[in-house]
Protein backbone atom coordinates (compact mmCIF):
# COMPACT_ATOMS: atom_id res chain seq x y z
CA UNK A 1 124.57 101.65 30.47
CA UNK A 2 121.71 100.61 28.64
CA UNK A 3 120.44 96.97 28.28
CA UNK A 4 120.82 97.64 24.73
CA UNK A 5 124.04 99.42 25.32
CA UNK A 6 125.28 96.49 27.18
CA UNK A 7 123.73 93.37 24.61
CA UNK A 8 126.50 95.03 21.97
CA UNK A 9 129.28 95.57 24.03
CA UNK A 10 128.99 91.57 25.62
CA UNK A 11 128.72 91.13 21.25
CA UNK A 12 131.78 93.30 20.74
CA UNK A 13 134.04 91.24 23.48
CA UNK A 14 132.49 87.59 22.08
CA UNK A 15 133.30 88.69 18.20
CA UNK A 16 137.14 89.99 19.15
CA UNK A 17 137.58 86.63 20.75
CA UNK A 18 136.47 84.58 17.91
CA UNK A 19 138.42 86.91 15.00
CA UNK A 20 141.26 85.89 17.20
CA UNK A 21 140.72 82.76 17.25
CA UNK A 22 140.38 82.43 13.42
CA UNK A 23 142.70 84.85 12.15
CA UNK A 24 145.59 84.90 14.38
CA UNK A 25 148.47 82.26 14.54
CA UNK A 26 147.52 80.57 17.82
CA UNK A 27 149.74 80.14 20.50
CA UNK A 28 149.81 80.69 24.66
CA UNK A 29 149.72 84.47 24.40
CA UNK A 30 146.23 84.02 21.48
CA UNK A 31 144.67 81.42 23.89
CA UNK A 32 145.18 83.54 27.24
CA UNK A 33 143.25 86.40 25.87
CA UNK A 34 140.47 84.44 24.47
CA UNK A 35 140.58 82.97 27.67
CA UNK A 36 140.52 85.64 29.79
CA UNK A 37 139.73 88.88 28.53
CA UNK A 38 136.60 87.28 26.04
CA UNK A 39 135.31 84.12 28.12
CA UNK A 40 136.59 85.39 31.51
CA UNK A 41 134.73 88.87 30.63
CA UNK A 42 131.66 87.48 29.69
CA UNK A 43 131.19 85.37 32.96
CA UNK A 44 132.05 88.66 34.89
CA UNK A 45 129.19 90.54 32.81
CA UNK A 46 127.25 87.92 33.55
CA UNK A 47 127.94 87.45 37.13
CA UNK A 48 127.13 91.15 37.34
CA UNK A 49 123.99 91.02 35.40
CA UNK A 50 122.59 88.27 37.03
CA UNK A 51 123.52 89.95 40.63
CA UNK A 52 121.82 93.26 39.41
CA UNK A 53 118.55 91.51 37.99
CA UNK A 54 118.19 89.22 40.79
CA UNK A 55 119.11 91.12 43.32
CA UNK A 56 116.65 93.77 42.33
CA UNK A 57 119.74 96.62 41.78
CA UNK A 58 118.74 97.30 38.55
CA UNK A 59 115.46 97.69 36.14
CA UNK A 60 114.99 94.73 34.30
CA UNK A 61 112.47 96.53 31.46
CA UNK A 62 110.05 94.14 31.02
CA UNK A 63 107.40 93.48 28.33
CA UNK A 64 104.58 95.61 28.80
CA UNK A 65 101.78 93.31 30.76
CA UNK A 66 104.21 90.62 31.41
CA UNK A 67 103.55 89.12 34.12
CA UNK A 68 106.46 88.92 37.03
CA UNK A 69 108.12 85.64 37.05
CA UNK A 70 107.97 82.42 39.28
CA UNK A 71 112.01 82.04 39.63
CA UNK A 72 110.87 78.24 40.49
CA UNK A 73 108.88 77.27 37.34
CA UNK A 74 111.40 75.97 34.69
CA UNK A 75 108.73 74.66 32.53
CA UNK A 76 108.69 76.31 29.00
CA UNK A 77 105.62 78.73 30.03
CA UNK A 78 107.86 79.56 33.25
CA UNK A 79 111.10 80.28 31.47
CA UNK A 80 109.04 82.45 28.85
CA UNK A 81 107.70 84.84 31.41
CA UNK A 82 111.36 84.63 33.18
CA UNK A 83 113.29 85.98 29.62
CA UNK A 84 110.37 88.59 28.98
CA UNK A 85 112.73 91.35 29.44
CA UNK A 86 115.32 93.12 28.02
CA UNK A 87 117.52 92.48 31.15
CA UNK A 88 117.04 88.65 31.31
CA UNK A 89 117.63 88.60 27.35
CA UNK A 90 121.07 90.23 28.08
CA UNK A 91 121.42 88.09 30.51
CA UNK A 92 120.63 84.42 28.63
CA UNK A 93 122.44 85.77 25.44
CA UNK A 94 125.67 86.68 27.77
CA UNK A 95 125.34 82.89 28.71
CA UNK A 96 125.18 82.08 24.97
CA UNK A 97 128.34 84.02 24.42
CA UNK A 98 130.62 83.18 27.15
CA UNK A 99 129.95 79.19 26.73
CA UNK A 100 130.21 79.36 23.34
CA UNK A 101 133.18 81.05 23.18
CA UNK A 102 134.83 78.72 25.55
CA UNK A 103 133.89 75.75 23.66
CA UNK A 104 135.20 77.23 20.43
CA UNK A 105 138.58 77.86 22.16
CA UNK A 106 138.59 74.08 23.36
CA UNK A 107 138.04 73.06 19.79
CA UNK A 108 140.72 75.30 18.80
CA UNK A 109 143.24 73.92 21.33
CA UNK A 110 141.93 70.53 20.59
CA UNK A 111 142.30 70.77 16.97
CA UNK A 112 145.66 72.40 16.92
CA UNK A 113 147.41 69.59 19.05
CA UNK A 114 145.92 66.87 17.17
CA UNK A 115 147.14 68.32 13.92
CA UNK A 116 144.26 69.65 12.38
CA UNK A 117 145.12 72.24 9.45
CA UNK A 118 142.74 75.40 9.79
CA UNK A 119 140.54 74.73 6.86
CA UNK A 120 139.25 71.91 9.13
CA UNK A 121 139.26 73.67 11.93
CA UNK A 122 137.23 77.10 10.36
CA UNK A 123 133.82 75.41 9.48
CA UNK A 124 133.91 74.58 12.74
CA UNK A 125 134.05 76.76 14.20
CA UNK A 126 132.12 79.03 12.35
CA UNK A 127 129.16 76.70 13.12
CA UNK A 128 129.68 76.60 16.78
CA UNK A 129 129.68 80.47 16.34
CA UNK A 130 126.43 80.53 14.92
CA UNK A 131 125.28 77.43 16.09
CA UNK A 132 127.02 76.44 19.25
CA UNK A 133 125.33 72.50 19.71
CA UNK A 134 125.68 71.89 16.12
CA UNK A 135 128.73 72.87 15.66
CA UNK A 136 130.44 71.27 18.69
CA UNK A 137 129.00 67.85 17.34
CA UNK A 138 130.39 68.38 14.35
CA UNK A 139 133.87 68.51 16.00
CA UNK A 140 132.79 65.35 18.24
CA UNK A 141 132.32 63.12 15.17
CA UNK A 142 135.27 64.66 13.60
CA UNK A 143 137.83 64.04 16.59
CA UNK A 144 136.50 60.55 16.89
CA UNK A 145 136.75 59.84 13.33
CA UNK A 146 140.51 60.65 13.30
CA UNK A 147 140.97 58.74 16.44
CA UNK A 148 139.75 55.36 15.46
CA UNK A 149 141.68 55.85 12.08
CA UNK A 150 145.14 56.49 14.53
CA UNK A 151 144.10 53.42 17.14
CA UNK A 152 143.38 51.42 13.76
CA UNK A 153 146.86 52.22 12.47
CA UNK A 154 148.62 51.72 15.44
CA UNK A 155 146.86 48.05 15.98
CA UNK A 156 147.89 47.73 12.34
CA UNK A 157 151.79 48.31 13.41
CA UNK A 158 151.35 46.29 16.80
CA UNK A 159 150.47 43.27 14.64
CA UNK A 160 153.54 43.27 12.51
């Protein structure tokens, strides 16, 4: 498969999980297949991608003139030359899908046991979709929010 082949299929498998995740009426059998045939799928691909590229198996196509990478250089010029291939791109955007994915199914879970109604929840997790930092902050503030209005309320009933 190609690495372009391969960028849209990791897509495909990321975008199922997250139609099911705002479409469908969530329950065990909705979480266990975002869990494990989206998340779980991705971290395979990526296991398996990151095997193949490092371990030489498979062509990463890089940029013409790029120059080969120093695996032990993590400054921004390092990691440039590192993702100046189609393989490592497939490879960092699997990453991108599989976390993201997994964070948007805790927010899920999270929001649907503390009562949150789906119009809530939907911004959400469209923006952690798109946006994956932005939009799990977003849910930070809002979970705390709601739980210093319950701890409030209950101090509220304590004191009578």
């Amino acid at each position: 498969m190609s690495w372009a082949g391969l960028f849209g299929l990791t897509n495909v498998i990321a975008l199922i999980g997250w139609a099911l995740l705002a479409a469908l009426p969530r329950g065990p059998k909705v979480y266990s297949t975002v869990m494990y045939a989206g998340v779980a799928m991705l971290c395979l691909a990526y296991a398996a991608i990151f095997a193949a590229l490092f371990g030489g198996f498979v062509d990463p196509v890089r940029v013409p003139g790029a120059p080969v990478p120093d695996l032990g250089d993590y400054s921004v010029r390092g990691l440039r030359t590192l993702f100046m291939s189609d393989g490592a791109i497939v490879l960092g955007w699997t990453h991108y899908l599989a976390f993201d994915l997994f964070v948007g199914l805790w927010i899920a879970r999270d929001a649907d046991l503390k009562g949150f109604s789906r119009w809530v929840q939907l911004p959400v997790l469209f923006l952690t979709f798109m946006a994956g930092p932005i939009g799990l902050l977003i849910w930070l503030v809002i979970r705390e929010r709601r739980a210093q209005q319950a701890a409030r309320a209950n101090g509220d009933r304590a004191a009578r």
